[in-house]
Protein backbone atom coordinates (compact mmCIF):
# COMPACT_ATOMS: atom_id res chain seq x y z
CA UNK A 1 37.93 41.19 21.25
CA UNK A 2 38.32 37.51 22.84
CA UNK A 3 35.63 37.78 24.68
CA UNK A 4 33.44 38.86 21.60
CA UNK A 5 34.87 36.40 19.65
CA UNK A 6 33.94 33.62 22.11
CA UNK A 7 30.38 34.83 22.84
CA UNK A 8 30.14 34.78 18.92
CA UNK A 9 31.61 31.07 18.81
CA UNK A 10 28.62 29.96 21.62
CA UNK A 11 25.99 31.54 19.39
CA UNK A 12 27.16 29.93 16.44
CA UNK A 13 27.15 26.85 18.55
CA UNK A 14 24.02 27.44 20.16
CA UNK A 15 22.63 27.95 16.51
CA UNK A 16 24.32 24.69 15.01
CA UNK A 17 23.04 22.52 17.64
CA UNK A 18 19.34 24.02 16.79
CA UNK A 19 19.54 23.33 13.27
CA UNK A 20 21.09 19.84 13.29
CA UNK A 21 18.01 19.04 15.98
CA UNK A 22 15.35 20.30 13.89
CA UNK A 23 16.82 18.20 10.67
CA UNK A 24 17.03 15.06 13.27
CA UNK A 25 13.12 15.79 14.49
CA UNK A 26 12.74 16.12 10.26
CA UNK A 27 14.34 13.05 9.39
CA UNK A 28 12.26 11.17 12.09
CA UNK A 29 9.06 12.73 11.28
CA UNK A 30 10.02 11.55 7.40
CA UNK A 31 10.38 8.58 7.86
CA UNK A 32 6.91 8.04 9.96
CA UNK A 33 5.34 10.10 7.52
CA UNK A 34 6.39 8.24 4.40
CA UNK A 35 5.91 5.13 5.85
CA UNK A 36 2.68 5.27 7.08
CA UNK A 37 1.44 7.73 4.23
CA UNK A 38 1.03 4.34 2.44
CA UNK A 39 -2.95 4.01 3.94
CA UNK A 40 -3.75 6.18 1.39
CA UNK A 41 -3.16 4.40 -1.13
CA UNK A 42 -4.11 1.09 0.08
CA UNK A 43 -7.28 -0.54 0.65
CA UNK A 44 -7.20 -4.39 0.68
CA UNK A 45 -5.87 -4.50 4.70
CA UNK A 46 -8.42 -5.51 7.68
CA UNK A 47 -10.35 -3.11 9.12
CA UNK A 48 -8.40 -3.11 12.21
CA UNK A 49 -5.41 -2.64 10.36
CA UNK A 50 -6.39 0.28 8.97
CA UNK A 51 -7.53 1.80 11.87
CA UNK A 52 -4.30 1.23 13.07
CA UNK A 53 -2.66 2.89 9.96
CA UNK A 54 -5.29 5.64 9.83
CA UNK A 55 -4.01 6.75 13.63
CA UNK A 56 -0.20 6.26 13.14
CA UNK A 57 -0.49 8.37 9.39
CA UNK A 58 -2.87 10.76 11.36
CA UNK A 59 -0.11 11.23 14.48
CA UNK A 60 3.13 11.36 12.05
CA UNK A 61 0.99 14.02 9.43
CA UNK A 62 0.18 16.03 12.78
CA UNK A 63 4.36 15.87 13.33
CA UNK A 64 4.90 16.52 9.97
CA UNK A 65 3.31 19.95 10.12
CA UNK A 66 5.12 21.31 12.63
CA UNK A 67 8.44 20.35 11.51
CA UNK A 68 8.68 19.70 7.56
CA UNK A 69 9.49 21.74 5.23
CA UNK A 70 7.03 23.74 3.30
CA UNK A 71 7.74 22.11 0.21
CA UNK A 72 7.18 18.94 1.71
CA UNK A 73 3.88 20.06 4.04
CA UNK A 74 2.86 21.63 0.80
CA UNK A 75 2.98 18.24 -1.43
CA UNK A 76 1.45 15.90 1.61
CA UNK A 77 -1.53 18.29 1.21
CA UNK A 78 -1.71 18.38 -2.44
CA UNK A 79 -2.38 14.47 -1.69
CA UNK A 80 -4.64 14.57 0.90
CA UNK A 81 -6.56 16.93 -1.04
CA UNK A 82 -6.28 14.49 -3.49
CA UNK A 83 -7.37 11.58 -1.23
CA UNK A 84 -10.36 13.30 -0.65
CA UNK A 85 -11.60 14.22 -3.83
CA UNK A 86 -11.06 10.72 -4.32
CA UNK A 87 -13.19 9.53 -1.74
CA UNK A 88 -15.69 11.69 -2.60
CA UNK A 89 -15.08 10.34 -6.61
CA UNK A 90 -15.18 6.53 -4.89
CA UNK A 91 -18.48 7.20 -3.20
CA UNK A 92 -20.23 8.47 -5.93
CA UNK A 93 -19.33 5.54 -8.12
CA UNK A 94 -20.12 2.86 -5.67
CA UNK A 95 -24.09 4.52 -5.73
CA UNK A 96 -24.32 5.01 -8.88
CA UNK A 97 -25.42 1.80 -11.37
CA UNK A 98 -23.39 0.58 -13.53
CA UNK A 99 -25.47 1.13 -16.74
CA UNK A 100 -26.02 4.77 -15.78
CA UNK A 101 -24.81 7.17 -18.81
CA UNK A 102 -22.22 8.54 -16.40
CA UNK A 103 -20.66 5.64 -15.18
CA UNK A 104 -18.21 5.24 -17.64
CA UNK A 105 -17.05 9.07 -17.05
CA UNK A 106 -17.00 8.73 -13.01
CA UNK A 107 -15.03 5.29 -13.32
CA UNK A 108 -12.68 7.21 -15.52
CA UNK A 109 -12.27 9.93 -12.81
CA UNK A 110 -11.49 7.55 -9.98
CA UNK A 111 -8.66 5.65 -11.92
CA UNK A 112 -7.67 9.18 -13.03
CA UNK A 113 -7.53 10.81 -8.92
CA UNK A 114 -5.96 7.35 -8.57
CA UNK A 115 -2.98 8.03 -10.32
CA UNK A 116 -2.73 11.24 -9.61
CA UNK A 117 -2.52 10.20 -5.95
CA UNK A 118 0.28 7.82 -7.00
CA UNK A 119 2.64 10.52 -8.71
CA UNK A 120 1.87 12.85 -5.48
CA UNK A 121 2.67 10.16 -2.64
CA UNK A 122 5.89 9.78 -5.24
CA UNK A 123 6.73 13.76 -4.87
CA UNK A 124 6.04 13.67 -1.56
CA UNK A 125 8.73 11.37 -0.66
CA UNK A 126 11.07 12.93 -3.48
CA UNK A 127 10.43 16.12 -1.58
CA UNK A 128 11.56 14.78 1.89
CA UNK A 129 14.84 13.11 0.61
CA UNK A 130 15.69 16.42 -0.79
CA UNK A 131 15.34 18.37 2.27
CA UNK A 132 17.04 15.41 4.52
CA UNK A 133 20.36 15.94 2.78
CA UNK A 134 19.40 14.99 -1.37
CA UNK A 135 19.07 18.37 -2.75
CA UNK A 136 19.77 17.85 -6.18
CA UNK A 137 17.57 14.02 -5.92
CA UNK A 138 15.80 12.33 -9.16
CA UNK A 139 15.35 9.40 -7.82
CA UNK A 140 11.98 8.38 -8.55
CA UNK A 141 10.27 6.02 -5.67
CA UNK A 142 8.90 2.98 -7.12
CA UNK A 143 5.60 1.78 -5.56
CA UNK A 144 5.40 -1.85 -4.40
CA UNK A 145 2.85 -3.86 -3.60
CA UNK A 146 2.13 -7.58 -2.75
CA UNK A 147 -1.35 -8.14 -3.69
C-alpha cells in the first residue's frame, strides 16, 4: 500500500509540474501576445516599425495557438477576422471617391469594424487574465494611445 501510495504521489507530482509549466508557457505567450497584438490596431508607426511589429505579433499569435486557451485562441481570431474584414472595408474606401453615393455607407463600415476591433482586442486580453489566474475578472482594459 506504500508503495502505491508513493507511485500515486510521483504521478500527482509528475502531473502538477505539467500543469504549472503549461500556465508559465501561457502566461509568457500572454503577455507577447497582448503586447504586440497592438499592430492591429495601430497605423501611424514607420514602415519598418511595423514590419517589426507585424513579425513579433505574427511569432507570439503562432505561440499563442499552441498553448492558449480556447477561449482565448477563439477571441484573437474573432479579431483577426475582424482585422481583415477591415482591411478589406479600408481598401475599398481608399478607391472609391469621395462623392460616390456609397461613400458615406463604406466610411460608416470602417469606423464601425473599427470599433468592433477595439471591444475584441479588449476581450481578448480580458480573456487571457482570466485564464492566467483572474477567473471571475471585469476589469475592462483601457486603450491608450499617444498620438
Amino acid at each position: 500500500m506504500a508503495a502505491f501510495h508513493e507511485a500515486h504521489k510521483i504521478e500527482l507530482q509528475e502531473m502538477s509540474s505539467k500543469r504549472l509549466d503549461a500556465l508559465n508557457r501561457r502566461r509568457d505567450v500572454y503577455a507577447r501576445l497582448a503586447t504586440t497584438m497592438r499592430i492591429l490596431l495601430r497605423a501611424d508607426m514607420s514602415n519598418e516599425q511595423q514590419g517589426t511589429d507585424k513579425r513579433a505579433f505574427l511569432a507570439a499569435y503562432d505561440e499563442g495557438y499552441l498553448w492558449a486557451a480556447e477561449p482565448v485562441a477563439t477571441s484573437v481570431r474573432e479579431l483577426i477576422l475582424t482585422m481583415e474584414k477591415k482591411a478589406s472595408a479600408d481598401k475599398a474606401l481608399k478607391l472609391m471617391p469621395a462623392n460616390a453615393p456609397e461613400y458615406v455607407r463604406a466610411q460608416a463600415e470602417v469606423k464601425s469594424l473599427d470599433a468592433a476591433a477595439r471591444e475584441l482586442y479588449q476581450r481578448c486580453l480580458l480573456e487571457m487574465r482570466k485564464d492566467c489566474g483572474f477567473p471571475d475578472s471585469a476589469a475592462e482594459h483601457r486603450i491608450v494611445s499617444f498620438a
